[in-house]
Protein backbone atom coordinates (compact mmCIF):
# COMPACT_ATOMS: atom_id res chain seq x y z
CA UNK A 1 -18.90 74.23 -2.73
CA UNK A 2 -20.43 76.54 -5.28
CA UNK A 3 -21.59 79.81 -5.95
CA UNK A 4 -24.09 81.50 -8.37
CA UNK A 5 -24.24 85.84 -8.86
CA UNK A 6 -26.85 88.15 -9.35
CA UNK A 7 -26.46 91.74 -10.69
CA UNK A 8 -26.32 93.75 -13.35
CA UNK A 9 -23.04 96.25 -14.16
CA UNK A 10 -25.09 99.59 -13.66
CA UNK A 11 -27.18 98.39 -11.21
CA UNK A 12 -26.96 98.93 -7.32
CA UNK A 13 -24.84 96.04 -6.15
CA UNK A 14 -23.51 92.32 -7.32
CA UNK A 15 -24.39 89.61 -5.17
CA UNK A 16 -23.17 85.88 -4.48
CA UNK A 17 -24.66 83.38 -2.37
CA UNK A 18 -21.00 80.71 -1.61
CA UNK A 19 -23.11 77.03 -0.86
CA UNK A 20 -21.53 74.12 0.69
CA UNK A 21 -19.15 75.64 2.91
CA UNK A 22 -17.90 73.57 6.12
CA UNK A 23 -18.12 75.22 9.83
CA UNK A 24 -14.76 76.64 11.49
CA UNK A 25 -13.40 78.32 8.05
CA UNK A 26 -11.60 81.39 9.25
CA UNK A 27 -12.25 84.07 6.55
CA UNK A 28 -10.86 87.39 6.15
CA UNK A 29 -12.72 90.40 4.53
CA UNK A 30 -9.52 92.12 3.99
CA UNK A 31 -8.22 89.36 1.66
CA UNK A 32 -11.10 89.43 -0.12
CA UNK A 33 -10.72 93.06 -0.80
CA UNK A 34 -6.95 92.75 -1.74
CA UNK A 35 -8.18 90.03 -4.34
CA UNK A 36 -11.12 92.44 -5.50
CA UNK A 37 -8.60 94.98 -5.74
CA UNK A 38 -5.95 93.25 -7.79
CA UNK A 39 -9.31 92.66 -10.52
CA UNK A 40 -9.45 96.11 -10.81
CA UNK A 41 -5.63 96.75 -11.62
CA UNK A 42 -3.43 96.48 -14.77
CA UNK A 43 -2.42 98.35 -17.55
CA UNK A 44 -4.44 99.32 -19.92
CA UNK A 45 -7.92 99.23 -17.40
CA UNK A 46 -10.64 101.83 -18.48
CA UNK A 47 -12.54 104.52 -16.72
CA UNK A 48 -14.83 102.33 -14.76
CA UNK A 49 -11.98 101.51 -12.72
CA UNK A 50 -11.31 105.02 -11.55
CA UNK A 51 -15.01 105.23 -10.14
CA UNK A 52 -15.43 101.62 -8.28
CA UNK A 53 -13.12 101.10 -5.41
CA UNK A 54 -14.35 97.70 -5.21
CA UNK A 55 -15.13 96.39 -1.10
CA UNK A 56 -16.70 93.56 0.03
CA UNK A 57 -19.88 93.17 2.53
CA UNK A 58 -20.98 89.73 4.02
CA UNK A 59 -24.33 89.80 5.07
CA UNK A 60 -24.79 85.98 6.03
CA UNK A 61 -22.80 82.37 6.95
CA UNK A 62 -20.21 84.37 9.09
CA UNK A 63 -19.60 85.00 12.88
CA UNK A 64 -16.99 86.66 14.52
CA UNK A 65 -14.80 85.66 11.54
CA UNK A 66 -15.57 82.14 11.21
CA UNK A 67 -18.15 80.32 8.57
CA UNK A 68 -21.61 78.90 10.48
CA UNK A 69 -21.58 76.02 7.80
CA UNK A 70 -24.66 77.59 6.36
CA UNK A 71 -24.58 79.58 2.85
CA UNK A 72 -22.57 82.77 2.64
CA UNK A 73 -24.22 86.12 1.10
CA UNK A 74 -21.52 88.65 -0.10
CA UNK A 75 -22.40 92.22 -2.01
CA UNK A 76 -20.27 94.48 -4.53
CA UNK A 77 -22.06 97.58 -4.27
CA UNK A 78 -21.62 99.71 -7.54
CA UNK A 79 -20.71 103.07 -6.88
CA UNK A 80 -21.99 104.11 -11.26
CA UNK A 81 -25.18 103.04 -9.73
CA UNK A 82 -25.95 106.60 -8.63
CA UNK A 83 -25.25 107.96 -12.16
CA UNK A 84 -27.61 105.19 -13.57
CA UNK A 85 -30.45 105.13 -11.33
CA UNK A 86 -33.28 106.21 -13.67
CA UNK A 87 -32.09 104.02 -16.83
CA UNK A 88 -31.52 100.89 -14.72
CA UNK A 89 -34.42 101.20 -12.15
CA UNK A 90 -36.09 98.09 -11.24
CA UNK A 91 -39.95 99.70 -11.39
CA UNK A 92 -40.14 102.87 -12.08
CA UNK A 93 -41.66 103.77 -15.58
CA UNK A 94 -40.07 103.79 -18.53
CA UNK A 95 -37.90 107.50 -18.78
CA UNK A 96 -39.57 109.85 -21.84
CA UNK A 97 -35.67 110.13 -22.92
CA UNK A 98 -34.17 106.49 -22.71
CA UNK A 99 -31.82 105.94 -25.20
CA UNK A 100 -32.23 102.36 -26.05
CA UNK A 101 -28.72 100.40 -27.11
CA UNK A 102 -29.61 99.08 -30.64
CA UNK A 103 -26.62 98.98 -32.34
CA UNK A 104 -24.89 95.43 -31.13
CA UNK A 105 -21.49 94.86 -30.67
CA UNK A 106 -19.63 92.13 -33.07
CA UNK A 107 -17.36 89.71 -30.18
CA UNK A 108 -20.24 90.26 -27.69
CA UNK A 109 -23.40 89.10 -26.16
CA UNK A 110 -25.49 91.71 -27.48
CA UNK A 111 -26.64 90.71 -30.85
CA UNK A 112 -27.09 86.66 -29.95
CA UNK A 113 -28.86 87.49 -26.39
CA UNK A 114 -31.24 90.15 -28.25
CA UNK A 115 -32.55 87.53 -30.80
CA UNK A 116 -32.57 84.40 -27.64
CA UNK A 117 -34.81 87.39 -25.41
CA UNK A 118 -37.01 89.27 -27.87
CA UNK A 119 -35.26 92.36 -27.10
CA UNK A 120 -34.99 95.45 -28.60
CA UNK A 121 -32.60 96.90 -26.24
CA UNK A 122 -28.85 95.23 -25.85
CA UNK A 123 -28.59 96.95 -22.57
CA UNK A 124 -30.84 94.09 -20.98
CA UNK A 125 -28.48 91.77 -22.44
CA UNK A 126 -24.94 93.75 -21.91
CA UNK A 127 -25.58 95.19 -18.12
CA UNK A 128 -25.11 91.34 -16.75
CA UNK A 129 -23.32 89.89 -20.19
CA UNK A 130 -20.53 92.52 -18.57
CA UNK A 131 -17.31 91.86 -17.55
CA UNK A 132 -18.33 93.73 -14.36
CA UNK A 133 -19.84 90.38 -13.47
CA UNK A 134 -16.66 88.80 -12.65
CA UNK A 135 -16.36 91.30 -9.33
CA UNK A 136 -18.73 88.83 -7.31
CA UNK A 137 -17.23 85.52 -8.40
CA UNK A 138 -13.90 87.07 -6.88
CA UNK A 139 -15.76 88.49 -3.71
CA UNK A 140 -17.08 84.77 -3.76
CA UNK A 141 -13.71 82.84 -4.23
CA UNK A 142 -12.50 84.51 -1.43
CA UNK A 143 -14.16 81.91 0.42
CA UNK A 144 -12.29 78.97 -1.87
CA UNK A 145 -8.97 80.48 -1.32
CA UNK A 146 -9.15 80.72 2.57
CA UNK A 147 -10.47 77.00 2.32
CA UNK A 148 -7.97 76.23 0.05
CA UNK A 149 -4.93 77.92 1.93
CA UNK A 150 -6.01 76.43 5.54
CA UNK A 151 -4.96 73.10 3.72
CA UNK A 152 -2.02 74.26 2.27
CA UNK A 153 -2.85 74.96 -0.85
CA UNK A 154 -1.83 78.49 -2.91
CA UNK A 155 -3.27 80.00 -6.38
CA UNK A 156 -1.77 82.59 -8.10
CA UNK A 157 -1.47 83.30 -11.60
CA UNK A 158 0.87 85.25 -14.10
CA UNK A 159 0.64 86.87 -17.49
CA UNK A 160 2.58 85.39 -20.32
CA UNK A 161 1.57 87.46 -23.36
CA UNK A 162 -0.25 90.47 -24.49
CA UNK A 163 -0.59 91.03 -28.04
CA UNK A 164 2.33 90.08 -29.37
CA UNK A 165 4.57 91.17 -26.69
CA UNK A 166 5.26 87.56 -25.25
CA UNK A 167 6.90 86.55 -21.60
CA UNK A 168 9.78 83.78 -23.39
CA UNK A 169 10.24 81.18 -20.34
CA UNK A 170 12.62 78.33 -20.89
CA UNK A 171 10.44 75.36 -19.62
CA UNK A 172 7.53 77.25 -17.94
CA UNK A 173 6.03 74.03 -16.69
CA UNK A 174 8.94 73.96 -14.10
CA UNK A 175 9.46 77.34 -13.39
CA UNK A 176 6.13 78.29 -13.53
CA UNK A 177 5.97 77.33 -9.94
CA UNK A 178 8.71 78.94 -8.51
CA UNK A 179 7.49 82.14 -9.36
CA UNK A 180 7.04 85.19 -6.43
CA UNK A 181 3.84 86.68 -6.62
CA UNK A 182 5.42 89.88 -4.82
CA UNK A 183 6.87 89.67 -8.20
CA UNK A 184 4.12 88.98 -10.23
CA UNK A 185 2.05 91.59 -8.31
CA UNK A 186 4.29 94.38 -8.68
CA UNK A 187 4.49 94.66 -12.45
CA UNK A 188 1.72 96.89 -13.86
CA UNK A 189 1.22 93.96 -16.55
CA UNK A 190 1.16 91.07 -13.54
CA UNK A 191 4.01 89.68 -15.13
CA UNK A 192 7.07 88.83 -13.54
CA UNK A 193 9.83 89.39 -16.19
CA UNK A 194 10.65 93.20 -16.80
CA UNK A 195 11.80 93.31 -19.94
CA UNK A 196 8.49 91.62 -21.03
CA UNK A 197 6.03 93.91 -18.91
CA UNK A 198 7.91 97.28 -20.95
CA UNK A 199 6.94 95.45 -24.20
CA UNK A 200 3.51 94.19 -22.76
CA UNK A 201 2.83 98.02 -21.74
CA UNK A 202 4.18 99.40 -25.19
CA UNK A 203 1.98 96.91 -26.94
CA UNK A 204 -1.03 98.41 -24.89
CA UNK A 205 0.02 101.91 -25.82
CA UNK A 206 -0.55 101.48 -29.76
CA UNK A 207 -3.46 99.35 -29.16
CA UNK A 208 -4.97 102.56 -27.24
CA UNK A 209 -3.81 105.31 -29.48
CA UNK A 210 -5.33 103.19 -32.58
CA UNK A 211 -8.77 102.62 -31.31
CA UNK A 212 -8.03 98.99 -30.64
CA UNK A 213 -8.26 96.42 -27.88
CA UNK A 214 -5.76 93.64 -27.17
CA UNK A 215 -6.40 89.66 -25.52
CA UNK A 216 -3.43 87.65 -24.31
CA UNK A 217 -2.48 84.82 -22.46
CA UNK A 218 -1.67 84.03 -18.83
CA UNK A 219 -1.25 80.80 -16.41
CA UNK A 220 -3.08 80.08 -13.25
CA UNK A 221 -0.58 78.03 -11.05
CA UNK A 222 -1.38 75.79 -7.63
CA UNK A 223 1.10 74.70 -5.46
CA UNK A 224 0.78 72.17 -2.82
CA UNK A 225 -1.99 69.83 -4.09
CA UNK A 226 -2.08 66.44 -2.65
CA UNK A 227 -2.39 63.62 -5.17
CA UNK A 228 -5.57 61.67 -5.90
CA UNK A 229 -7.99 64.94 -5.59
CA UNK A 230 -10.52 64.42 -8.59
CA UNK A 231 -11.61 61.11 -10.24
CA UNK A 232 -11.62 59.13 -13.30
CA UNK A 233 -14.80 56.94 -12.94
CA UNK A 234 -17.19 59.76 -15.30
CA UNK A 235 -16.72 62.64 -16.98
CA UNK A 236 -17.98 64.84 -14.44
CA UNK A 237 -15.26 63.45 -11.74
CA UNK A 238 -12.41 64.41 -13.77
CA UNK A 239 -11.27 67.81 -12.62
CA UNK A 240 -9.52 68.40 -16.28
CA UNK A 241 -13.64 68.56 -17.82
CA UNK A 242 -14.59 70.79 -14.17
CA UNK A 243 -11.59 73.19 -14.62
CA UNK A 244 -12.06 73.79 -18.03
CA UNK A 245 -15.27 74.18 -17.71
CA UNK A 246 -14.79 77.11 -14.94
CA UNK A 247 -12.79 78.51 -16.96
CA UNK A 248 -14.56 78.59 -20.14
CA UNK A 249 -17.49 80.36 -17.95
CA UNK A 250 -15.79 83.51 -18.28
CA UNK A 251 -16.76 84.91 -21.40
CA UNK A 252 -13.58 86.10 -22.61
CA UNK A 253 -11.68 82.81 -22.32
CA UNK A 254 -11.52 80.96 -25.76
CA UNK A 255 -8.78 78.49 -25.07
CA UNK A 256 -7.47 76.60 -22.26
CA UNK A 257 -4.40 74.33 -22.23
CA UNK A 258 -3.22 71.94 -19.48
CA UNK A 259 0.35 71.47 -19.06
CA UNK A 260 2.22 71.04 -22.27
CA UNK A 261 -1.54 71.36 -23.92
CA UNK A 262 -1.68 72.11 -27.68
CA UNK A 263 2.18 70.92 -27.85
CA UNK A 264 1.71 67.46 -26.59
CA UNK A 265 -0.02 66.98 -30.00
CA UNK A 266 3.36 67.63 -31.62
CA UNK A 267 5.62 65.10 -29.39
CA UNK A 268 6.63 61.46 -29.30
CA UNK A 269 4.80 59.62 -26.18
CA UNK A 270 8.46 59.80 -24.14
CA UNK A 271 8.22 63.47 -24.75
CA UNK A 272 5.57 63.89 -23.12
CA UNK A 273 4.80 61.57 -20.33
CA UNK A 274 6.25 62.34 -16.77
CA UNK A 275 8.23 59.50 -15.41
CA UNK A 276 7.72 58.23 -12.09
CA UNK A 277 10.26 58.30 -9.36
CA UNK A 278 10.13 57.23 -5.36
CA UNK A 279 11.79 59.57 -3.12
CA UNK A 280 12.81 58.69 0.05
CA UNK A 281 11.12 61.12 1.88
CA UNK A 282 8.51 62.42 -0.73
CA UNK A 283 6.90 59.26 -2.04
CA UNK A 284 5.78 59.01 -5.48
CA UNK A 285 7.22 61.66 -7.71
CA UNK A 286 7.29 62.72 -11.51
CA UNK A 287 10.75 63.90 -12.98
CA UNK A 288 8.72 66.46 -14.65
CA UNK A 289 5.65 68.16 -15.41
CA UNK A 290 4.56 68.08 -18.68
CA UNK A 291 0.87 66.97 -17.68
CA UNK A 292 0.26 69.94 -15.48
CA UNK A 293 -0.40 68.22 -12.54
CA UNK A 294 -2.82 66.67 -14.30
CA UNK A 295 -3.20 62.54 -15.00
CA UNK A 296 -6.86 60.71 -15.54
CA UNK A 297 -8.73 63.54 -14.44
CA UNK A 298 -7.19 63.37 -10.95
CA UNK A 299 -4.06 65.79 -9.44
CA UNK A 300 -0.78 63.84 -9.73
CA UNK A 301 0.67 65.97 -6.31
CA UNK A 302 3.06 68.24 -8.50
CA UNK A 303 1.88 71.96 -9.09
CA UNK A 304 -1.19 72.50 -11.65
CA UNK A 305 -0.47 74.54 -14.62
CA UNK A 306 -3.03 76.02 -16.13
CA UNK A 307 -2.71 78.14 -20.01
CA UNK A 308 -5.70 80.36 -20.75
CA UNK A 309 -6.27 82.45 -24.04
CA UNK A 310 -8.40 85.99 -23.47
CA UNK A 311 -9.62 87.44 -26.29
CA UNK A 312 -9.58 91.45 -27.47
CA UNK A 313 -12.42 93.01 -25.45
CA UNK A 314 -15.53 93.37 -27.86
CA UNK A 315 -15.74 96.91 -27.09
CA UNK A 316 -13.47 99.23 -29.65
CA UNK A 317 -13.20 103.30 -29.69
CA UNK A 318 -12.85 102.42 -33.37
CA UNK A 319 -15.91 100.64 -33.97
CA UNK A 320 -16.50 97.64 -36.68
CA UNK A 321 -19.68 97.31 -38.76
CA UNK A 322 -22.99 96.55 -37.02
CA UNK A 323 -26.69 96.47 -38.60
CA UNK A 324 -29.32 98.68 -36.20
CA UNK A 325 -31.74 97.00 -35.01
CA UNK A 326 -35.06 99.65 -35.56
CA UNK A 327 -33.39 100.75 -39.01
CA UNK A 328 -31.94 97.75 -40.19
CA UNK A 329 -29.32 99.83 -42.10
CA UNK A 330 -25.35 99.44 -41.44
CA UNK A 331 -24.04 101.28 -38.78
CA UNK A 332 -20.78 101.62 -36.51
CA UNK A 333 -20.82 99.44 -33.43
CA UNK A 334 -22.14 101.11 -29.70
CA UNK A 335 -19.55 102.03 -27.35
CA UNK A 336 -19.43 101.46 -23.78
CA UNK A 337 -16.54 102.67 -21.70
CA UNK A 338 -14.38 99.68 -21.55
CA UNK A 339 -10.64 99.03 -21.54
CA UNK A 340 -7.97 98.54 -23.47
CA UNK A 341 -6.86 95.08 -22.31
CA UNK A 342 -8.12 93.37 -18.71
CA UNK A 343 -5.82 90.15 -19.31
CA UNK A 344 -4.05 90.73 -16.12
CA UNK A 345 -7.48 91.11 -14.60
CA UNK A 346 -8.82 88.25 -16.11
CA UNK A 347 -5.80 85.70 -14.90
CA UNK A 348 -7.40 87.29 -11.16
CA UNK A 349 -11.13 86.04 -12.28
CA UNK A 350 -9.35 82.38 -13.64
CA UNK A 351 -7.79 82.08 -10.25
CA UNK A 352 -11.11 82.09 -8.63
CA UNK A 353 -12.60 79.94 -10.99
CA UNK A 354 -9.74 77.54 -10.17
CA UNK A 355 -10.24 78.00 -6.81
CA UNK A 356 -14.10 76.68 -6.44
CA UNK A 357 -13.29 73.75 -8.36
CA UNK A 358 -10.34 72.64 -6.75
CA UNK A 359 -11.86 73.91 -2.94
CA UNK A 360 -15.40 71.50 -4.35
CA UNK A 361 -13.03 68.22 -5.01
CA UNK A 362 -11.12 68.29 -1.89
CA UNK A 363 -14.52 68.58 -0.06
CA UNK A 364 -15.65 65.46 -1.73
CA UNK A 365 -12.65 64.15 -0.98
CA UNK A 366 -12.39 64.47 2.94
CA UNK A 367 -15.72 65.67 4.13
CA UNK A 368 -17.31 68.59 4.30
CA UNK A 369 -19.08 69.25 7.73
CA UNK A 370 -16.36 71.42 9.61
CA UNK A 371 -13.12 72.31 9.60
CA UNK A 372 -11.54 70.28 11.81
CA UNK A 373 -12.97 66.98 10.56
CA UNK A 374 -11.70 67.58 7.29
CA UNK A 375 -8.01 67.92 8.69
CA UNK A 376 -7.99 65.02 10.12
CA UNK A 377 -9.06 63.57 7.23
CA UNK A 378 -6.45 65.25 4.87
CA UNK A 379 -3.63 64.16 8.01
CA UNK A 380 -4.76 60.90 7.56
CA UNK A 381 -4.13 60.49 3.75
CA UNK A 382 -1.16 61.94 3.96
CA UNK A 383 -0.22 59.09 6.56
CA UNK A 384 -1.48 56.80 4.15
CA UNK A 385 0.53 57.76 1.22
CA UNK A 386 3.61 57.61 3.17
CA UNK A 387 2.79 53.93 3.75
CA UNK A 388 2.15 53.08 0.41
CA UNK A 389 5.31 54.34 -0.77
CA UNK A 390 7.71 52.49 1.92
């Protein structure tokens, strides 16, 4: 299963195209919406989000509810389109009045994507280089998730920091999955201590009367993954190189931990391997879950725990140092309406990147034809693990 977008931010719609996607998959367009709209909430979210009221439209691979088997189209229409019509119009000629964006933005994709295109306008680099992007990879993982829930399988995600204003768990990598997210979803921060989202918020509130932007950090958590999923023959089997890579695809992301991560580094060996137990009714077991789920590439069968870093967002009200690009001469940075911090929005966009990659592996796994094949496969294994561990 995979997906690729087209679109630009100010431009008339997004679009994905979802590949690979068995027969008999019930989807629902109102999930897909909630998920669109939770990527659009948060504290600290700009102006854009008070024009798009993000909705989803599939225009292909569905009937009466249910996937065909063949590919999936899905559109994001943008509702700024209508204020951007004549400076983003696919043939028209060139307006008298265009203001081009030549002024590039240190932290983004303007300066580096000029120079790679022969541009002398950003704004062909920044309208698709834009966070606004990450709408249709949500619209898209809708299809993951329902794939991925039929089977059992849930992905949520929380935010642990913002700034300095930090979420203090006790061991996260076991509580991580006991988590509500009615609980999660409820804070304005998508964090599911209070004390933390008031100092998460208040953090946002002098980043936003300074002229600043804030990053953080957050965790993308699955629960009931079967053991085995992935592989360890070559790197590109080995879901810990595939999720990481998904989630370095969003351009804020600039570090991703599994499990204890960065920390393991700092441990003896019998700190931080998880022992292996047999349960009666369970099977194979680990006694914890310092790995993340995570062993040799493959899913070990306790929840994945995923650590992502986000950046500051490049755009600041308060803009650094730039040099112009017709003048040559220093000048302040451009400004786009942006936000404050989108961390909480961002965890939403890692959860769908988790999604296709995990949805992908158990379709290699047990098929990929239809629905009903694949259960019985996944029924099957399950039968077969019980053996193994009697």
């Amino acid at each position: 299963m995979r997906y690729l977008t087209a679109g630009e931010s100010h431009g008339p719609c997004l679009t994905a195209i979802v590949e690979g996607v068995p027969a008999g998959l019930k989807i629902s367009e109102k999930q897909i919406n909630i998920d669109l709209a939770r990527r659009q909430a948060g504290y600290g979210r700009g102006g854009r989000q008070k024009i798009e009221t993000d909705t989803v439209e599939v225009t292909s691979g569905v009937r009466f509810g249910r996937t065909l088997g063949t590919p999936i189209a899905l559109v994001v229409r943008n509702r700024d389109w209508q204020n951007w019509t004549d400076r983003m119009a696919a043939f028209d000629d060139t307006p008298s009045d265009l203001v081009r964006e030549v002024c590039p933005r240190p932290g983004h994709a303007d300066l580096v994507g000029a120079l790679k295109t022969n541009t002398d306008d950003c704004r062909n680099i920044l309208e698709r280089a834009s966070a606004r992007e990450t709408a249709a990879r949500v619209a898209a993982a809708g299809i993951a998730r329902e794939f991925l829930a039929d089977l059992g399988v849930e992905v949520f995600s929380y935010v642990t920091s913002i700034g300095s204003a930090v979420f203090e768990e006790p061991d996260p990598l076991m509580s991580a999955a006991d988590y509500k997210p009615l609980a999660i979803e409820t804070s304005e921060v998508r964090c599911p201590d209070e004390v933390a989202t008031q100092a998460m918020k208040a953090e946002i509130d002098r980043a936003k009367d300074a002229g600043e932007s804030l990053g953080g950090t957050f965790r993308v958590v699955v629960r009931g993954l079967l053991p085995g999923v992935g592989g360890y023959a070559t790197a590109e089997d080995r879901l810990t190189s595939r999720l990481g890579a998904s989630l370095f695809s969003i351009p804020a992301i600039k570090g991703v931990e599994f499990g204890l991560g960065f920390e393991a580094a700092r441990r003896v060996g019998s700190q931080v391997h998880d022992p292996i137990a047999l349960d009666g009714k369970a099977g194979f077991v680990r006694t914890s879950n310092n790995a993340g789920g995570l062993e040799g590439g493959m899913t070990t069968g306790m929840p994945l725990i995923v650590t992502a870093a986000m950046k500051p967002i490049p755009t600041l009200m308060t803009p650094l140092e730039t040099v112009n690009l017709d003048t040559l001469e220093v000048e302040e940075a451009s400004k786009e309406r942006s936000d404050t911090c989108a961390v909480p929005a961002c965890a939403v966009v890692a959860e769908s990147e988790v999604s296709f990659v995990l949805a992908d592996a158990y379709l290699q796994k047990f098929g990929c034809d239809n629905m009903a094949d694949i259960k019985a496969a996944v029924k099957a294994y399950r039968q077969r693990l019980r053996t193994m561990s009697r």
